[in-house]
C-alpha atoms as a PDB file:
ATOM      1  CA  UNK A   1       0.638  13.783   0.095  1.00  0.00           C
ATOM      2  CA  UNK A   2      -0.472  12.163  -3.134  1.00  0.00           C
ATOM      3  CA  UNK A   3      -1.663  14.410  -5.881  1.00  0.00           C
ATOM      4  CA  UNK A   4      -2.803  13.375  -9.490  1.00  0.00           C
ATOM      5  CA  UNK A   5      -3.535  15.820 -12.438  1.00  0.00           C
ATOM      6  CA  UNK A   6      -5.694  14.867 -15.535  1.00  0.00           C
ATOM      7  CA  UNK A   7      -3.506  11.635 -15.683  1.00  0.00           C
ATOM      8  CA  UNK A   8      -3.237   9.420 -18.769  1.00  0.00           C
ATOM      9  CA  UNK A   9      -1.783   6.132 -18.846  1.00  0.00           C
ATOM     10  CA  UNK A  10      -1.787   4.303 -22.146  1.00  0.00           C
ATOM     11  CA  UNK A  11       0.553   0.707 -22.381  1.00  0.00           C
ATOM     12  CA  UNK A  12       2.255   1.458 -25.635  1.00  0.00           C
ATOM     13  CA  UNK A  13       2.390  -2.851 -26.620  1.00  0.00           C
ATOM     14  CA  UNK A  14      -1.016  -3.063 -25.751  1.00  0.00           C
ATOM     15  CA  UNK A  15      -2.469   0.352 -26.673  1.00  0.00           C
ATOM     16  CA  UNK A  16      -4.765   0.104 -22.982  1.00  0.00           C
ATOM     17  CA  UNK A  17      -5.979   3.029 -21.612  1.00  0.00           C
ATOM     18  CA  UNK A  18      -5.150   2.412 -18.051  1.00  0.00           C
ATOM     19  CA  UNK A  19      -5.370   5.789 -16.709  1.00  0.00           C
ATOM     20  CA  UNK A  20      -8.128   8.142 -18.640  1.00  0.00           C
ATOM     21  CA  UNK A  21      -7.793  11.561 -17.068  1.00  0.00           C
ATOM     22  CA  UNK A  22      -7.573  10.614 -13.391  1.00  0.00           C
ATOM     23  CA  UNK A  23      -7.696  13.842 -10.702  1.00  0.00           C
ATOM     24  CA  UNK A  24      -7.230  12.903  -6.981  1.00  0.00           C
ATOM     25  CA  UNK A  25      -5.759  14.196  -3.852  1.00  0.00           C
ATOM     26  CA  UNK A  26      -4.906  12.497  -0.800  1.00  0.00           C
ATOM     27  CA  UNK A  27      -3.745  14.298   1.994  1.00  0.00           C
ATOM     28  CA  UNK A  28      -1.657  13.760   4.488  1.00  0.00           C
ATOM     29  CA  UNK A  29      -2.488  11.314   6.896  1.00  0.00           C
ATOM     30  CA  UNK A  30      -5.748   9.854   5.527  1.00  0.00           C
ATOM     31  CA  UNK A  31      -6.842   6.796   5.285  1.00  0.00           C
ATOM     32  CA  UNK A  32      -8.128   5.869   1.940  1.00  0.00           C
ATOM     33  CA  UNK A  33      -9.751   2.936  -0.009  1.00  0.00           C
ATOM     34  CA  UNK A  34      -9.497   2.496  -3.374  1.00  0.00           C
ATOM     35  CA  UNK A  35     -11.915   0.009  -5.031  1.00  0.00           C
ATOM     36  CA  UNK A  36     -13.123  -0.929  -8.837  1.00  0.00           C
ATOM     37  CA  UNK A  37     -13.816  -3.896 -10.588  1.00  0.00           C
ATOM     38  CA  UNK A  38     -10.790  -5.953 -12.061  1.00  0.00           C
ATOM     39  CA  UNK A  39      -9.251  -4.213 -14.919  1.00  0.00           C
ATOM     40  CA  UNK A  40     -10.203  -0.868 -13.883  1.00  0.00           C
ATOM     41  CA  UNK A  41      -6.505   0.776 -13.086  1.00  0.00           C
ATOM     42  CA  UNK A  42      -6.214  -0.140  -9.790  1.00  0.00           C
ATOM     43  CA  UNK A  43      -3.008  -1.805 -10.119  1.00  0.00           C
ATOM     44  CA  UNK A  44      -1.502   0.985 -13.192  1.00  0.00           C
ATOM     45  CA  UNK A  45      -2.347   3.342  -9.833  1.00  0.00           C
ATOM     46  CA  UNK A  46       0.017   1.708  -7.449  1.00  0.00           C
ATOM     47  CA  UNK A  47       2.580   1.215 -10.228  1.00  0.00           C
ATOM     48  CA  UNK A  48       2.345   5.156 -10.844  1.00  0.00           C
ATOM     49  CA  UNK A  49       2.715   5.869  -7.318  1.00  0.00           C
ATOM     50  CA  UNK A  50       5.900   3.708  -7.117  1.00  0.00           C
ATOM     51  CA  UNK A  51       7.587   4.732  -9.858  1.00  0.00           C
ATOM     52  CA  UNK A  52       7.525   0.729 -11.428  1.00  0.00           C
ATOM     53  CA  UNK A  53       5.634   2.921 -14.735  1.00  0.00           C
ATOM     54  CA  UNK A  54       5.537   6.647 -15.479  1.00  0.00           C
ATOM     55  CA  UNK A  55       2.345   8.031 -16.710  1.00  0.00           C
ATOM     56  CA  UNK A  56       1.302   8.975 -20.667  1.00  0.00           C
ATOM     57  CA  UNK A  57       0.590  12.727 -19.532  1.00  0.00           C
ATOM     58  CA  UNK A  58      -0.645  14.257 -16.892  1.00  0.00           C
ATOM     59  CA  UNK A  59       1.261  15.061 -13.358  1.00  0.00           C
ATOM     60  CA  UNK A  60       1.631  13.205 -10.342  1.00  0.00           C
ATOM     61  CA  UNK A  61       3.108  14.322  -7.203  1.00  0.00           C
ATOM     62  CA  UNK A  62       4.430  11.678  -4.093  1.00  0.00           C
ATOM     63  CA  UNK A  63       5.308  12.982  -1.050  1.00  0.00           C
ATOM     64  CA  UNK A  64       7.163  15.894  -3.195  1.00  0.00           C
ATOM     65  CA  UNK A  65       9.090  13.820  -5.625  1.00  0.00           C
ATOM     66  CA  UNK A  66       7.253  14.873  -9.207  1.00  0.00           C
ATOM     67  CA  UNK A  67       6.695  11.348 -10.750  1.00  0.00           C
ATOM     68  CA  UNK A  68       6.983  12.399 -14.702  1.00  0.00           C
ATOM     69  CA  UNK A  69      10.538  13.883 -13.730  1.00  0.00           C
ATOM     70  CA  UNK A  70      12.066  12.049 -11.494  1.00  0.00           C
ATOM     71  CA  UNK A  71      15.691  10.528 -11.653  1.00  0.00           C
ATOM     72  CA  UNK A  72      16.238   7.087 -11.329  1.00  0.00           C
ATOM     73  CA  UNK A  73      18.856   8.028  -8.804  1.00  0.00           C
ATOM     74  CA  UNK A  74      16.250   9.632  -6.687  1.00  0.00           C
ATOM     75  CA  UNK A  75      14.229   6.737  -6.923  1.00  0.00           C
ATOM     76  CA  UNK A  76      15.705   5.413  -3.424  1.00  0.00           C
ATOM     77  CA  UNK A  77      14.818   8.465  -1.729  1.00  0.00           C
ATOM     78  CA  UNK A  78      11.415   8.393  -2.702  1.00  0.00           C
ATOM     79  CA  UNK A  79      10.570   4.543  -1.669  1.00  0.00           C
ATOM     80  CA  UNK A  80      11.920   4.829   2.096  1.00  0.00           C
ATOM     81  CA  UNK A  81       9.067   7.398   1.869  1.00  0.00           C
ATOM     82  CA  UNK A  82       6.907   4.468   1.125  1.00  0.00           C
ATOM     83  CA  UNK A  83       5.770   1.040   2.666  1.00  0.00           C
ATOM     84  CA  UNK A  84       4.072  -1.320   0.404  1.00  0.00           C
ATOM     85  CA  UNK A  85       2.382  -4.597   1.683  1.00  0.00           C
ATOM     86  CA  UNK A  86       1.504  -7.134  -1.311  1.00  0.00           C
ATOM     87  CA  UNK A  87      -1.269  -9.773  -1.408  1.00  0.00           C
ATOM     88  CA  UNK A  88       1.164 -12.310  -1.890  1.00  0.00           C
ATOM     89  CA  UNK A  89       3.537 -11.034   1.320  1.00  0.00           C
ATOM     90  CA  UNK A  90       6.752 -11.832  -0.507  1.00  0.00           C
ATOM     91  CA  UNK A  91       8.686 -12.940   2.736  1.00  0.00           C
ATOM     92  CA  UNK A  92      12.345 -14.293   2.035  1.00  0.00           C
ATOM     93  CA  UNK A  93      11.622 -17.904   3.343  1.00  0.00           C
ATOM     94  CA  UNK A  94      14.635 -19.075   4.491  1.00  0.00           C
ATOM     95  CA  UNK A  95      15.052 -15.698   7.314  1.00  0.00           C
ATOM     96  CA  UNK A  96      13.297 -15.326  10.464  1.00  0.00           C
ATOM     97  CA  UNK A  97      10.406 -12.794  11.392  1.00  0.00           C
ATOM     98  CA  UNK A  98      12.889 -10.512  12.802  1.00  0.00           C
ATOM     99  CA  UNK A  99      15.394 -10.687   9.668  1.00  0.00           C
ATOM    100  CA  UNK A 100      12.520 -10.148   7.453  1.00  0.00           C
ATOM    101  CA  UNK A 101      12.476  -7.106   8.823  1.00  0.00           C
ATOM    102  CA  UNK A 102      15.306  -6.020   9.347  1.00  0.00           C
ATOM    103  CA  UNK A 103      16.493  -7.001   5.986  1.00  0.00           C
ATOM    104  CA  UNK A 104      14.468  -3.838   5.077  1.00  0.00           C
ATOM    105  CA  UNK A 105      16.442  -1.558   7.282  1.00  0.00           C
ATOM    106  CA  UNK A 106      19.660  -2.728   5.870  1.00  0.00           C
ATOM    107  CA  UNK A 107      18.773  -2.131   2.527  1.00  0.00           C
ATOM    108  CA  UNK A 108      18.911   1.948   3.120  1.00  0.00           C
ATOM    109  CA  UNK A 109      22.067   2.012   5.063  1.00  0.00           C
ATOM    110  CA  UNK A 110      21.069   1.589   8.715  1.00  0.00           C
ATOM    111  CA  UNK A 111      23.255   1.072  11.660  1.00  0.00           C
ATOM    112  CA  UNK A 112      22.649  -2.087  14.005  1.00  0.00           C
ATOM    113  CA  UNK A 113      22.090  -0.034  16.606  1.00  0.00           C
ATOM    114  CA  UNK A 114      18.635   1.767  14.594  1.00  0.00           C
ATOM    115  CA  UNK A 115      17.648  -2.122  13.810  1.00  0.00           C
ATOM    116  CA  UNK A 116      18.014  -3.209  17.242  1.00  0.00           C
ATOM    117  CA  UNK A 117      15.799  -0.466  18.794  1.00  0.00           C
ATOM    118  CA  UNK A 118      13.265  -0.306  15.946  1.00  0.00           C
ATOM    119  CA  UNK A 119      12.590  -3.728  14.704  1.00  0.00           C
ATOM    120  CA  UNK A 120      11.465  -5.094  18.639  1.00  0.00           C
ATOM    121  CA  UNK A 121       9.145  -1.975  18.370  1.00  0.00           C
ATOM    122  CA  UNK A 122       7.255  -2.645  15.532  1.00  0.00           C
ATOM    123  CA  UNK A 123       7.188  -5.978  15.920  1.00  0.00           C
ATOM    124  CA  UNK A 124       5.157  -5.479  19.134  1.00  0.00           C
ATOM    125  CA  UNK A 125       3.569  -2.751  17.062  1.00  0.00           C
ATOM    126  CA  UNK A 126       1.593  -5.170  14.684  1.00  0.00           C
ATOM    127  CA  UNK A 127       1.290  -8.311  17.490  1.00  0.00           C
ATOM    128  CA  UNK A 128       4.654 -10.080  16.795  1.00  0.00           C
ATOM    129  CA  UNK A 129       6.409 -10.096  19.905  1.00  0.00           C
ATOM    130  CA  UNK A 130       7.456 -13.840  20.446  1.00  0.00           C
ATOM    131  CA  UNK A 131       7.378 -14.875  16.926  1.00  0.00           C
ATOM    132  CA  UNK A 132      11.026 -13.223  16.077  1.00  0.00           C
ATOM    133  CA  UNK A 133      12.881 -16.349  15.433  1.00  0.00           C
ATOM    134  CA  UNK A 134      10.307 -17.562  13.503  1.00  0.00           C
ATOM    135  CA  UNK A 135      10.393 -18.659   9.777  1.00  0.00           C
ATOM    136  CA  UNK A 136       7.520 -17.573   7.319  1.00  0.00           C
ATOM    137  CA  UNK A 137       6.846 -21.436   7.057  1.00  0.00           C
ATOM    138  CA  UNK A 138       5.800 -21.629  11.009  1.00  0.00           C
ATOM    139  CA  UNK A 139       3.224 -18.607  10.614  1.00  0.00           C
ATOM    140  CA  UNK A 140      -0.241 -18.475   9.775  1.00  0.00           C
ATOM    141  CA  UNK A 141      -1.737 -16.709   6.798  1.00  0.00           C
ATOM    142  CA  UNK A 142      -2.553 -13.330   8.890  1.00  0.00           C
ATOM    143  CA  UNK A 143       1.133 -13.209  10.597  1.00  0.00           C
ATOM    144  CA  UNK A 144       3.021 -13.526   7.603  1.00  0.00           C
ATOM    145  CA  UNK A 145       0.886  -9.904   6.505  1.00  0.00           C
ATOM    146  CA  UNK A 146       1.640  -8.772   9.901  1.00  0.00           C
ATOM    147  CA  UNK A 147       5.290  -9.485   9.051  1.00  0.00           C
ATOM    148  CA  UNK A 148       4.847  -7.784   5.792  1.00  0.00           C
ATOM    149  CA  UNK A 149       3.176  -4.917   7.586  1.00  0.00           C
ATOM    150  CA  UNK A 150       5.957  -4.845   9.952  1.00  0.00           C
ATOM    151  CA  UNK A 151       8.307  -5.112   6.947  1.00  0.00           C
ATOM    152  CA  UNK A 152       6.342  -1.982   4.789  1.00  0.00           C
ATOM    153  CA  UNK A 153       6.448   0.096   8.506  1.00  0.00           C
ATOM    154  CA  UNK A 154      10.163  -0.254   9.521  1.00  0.00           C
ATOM    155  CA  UNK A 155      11.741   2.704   7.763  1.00  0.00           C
ATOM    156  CA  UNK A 156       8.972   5.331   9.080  1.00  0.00           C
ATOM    157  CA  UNK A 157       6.904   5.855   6.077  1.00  0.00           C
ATOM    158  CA  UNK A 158       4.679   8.794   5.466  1.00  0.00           C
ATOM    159  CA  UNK A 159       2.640   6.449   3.021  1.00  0.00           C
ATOM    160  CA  UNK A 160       1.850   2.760   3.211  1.00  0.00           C
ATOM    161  CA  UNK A 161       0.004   1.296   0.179  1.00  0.00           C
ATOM    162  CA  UNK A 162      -1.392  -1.917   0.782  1.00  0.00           C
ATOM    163  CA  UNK A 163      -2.448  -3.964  -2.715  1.00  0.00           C
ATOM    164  CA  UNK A 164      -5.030  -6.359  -1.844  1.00  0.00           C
ATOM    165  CA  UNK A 165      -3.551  -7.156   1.693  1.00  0.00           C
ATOM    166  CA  UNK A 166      -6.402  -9.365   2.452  1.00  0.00           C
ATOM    167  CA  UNK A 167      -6.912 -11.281  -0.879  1.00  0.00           C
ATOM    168  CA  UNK A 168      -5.738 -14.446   0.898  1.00  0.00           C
ATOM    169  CA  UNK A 169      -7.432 -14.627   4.444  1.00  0.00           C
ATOM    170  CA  UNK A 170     -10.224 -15.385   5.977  1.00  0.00           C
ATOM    171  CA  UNK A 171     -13.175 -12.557   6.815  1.00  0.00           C
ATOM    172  CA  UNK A 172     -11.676 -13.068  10.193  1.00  0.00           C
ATOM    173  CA  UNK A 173      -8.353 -12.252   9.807  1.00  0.00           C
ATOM    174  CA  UNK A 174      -8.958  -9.567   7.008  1.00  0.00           C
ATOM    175  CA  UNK A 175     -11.047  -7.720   9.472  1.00  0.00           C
ATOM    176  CA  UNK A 176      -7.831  -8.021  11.954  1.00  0.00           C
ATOM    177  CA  UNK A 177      -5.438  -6.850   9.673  1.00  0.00           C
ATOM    178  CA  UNK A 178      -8.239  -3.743   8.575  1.00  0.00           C
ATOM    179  CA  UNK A 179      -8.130  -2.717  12.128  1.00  0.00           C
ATOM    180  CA  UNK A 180      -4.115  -2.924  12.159  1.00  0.00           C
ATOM    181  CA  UNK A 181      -4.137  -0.655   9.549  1.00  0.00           C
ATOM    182  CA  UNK A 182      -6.573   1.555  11.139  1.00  0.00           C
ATOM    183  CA  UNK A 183      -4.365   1.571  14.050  1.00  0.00           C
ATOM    184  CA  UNK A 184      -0.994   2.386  12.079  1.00  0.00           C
ATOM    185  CA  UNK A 185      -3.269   5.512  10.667  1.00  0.00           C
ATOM    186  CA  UNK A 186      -4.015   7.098  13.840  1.00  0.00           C
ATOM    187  CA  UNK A 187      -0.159   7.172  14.505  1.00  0.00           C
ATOM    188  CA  UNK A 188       0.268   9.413  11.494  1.00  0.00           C
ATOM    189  CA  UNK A 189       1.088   7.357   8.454  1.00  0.00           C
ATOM    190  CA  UNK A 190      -1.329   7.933   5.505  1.00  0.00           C
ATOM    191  CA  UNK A 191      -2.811   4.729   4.427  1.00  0.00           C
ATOM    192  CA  UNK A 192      -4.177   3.367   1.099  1.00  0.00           C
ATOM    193  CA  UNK A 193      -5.371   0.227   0.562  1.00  0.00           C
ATOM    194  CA  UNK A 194      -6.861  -1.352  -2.865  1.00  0.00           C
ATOM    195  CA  UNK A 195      -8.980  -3.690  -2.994  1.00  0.00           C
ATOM    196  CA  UNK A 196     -12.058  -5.250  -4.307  1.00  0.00           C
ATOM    197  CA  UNK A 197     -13.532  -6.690  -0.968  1.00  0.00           C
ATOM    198  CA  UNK A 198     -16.959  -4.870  -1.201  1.00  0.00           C
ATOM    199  CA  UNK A 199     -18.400  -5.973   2.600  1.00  0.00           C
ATOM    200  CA  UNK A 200     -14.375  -5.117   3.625  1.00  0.00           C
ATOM    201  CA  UNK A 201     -14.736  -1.700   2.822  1.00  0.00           C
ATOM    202  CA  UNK A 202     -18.080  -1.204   3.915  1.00  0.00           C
ATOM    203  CA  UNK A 203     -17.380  -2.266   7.734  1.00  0.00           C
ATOM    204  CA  UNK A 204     -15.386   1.047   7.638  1.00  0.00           C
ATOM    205  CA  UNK A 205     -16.468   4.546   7.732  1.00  0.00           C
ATOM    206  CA  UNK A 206     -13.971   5.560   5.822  1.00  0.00           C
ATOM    207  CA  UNK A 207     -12.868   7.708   2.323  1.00  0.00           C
ATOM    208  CA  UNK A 208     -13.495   5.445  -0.631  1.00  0.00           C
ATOM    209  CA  UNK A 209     -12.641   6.224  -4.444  1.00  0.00           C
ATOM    210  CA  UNK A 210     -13.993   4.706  -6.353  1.00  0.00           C
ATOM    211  CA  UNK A 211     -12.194   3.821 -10.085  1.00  0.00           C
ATOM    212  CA  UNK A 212     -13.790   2.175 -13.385  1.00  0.00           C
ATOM    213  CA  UNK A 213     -12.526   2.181 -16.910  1.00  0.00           C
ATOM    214  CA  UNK A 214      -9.562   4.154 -15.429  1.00  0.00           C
ATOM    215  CA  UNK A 215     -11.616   6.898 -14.904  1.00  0.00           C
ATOM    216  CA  UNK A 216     -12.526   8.062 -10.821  1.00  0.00           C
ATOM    217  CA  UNK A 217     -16.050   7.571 -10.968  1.00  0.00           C
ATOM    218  CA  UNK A 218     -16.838   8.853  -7.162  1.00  0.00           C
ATOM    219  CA  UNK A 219     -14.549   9.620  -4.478  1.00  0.00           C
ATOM    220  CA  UNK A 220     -16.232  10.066  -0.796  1.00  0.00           C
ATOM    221  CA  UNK A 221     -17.533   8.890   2.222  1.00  0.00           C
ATOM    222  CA  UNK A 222     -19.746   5.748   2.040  1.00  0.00           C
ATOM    223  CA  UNK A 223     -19.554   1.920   1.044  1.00  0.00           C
ATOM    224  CA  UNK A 224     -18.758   0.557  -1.857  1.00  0.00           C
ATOM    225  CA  UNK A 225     -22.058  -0.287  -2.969  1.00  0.00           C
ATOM    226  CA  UNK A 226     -23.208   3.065  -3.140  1.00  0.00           C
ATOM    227  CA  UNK A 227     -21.387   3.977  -6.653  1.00  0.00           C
ATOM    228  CA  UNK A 228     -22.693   1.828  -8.512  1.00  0.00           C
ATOM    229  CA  UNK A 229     -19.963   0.077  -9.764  1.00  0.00           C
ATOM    230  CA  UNK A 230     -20.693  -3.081 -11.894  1.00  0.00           C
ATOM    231  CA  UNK A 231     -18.415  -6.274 -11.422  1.00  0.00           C
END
């Protein structure tokens, strides 16, 4: 479960107000868009969640690590609770589609034998079987997320957040990777994915909040054109 209270995030170089007050709740198990214009806190919301900042004031709760008092050696513990899948994929280049993903299962301590039995599952999981001994290079746009997804998914998470997965494919291939995601939701893992793709979000009956000036300025069922937010 996520849970923000009355959270302020001000960038002390900058003096931006990031974060002005924000209240949500997400529950385990949803699936939940999170949408504003560029510049709105989207991205100071992901970095909260994560750990990469800590907020101003204000509490914030992650799967039941407390984010304002956490210690950097529970840190680990908290991001195997955690899959994030970035715009940019951030593949290592020179391994294959399975050592992508396995590299992530190596990096908390598993055995071969968990890698061998889970990696060939989720690799079927998001479409991959038969691309294993593939390089990033030799994939298109939309497997390289589904490696990324596969990557984010290896280690179990309870909570995937997915930062503008689709900001560099094709309506096509977003839509795919939407219903992927949909998919990996209905198996149990909460998902939250930010992004600014208005006709995206709106080919999905799902919960949107909705963010602007780093304030939440709706949070519900319905498109994104329905609150009014101004590009």
């Amino acid at each position: 479960m996520v849970q923000m209270d009355k959270v302020m995030m001000v960038y002390e170089n900058s003096g931006t107000v990031a974060a002005n007050g924000i209240d949500l709740v997400i529950e385990d198990g949803e699936f939940v868009f999170l949408v504003g214009p560029s510049g709105s806190g989207k991205t100071t919301i992901i970095k909260l969640l994560t750990g990469e900042v800590r907020a101003s004031d204000g509490e914030i709760f992650v799967n039941d690590f407390n984010m304002r008092t956490i210690k950097p050696r529970k840190m680990p513990q908290l991001r195997r609770t955690l899959g994030v899948i970035f715009q940019d994929f951030r593949l290592i280049d020179d391994k294959t589609v399975y050592e992508n993903v396995a590299f992530a299962m190596r990096v908390v301590g598993a055995s071969k034998k968990e890698i061998d039995e889970r990696v060939p599952y989720v690799l079927e999981l998001v479409g991959l079987e038969g691309r294993e001994k593939r390089l990033p290079q030799e994939l298109s746009g939309g497997e390289q997320q589904r490696v990324a997804i596969a990557r984010a998914l290896v280690n179990s998470p309870s909570l995937i957040i997915a930062d503008e997965p689709t900001g560099n494919l094709d309506p096509v291939k977003s839509l795919e990777l939407m219903l992927l995601l949909e998919k990996i939701n209905e198996l149990g893992t909460t998902v939250l994915v930010v992004t600014h793709e208005k006709e995206l979000v709106n080919s999905f009956s799902k919960r949107v909040i909705a963010i602007d000036q780093g304030t939440v300025v709706n949070d519900g069922m319905g498109g994104y054109y329905s609150y009014g937010i101004h590009e």
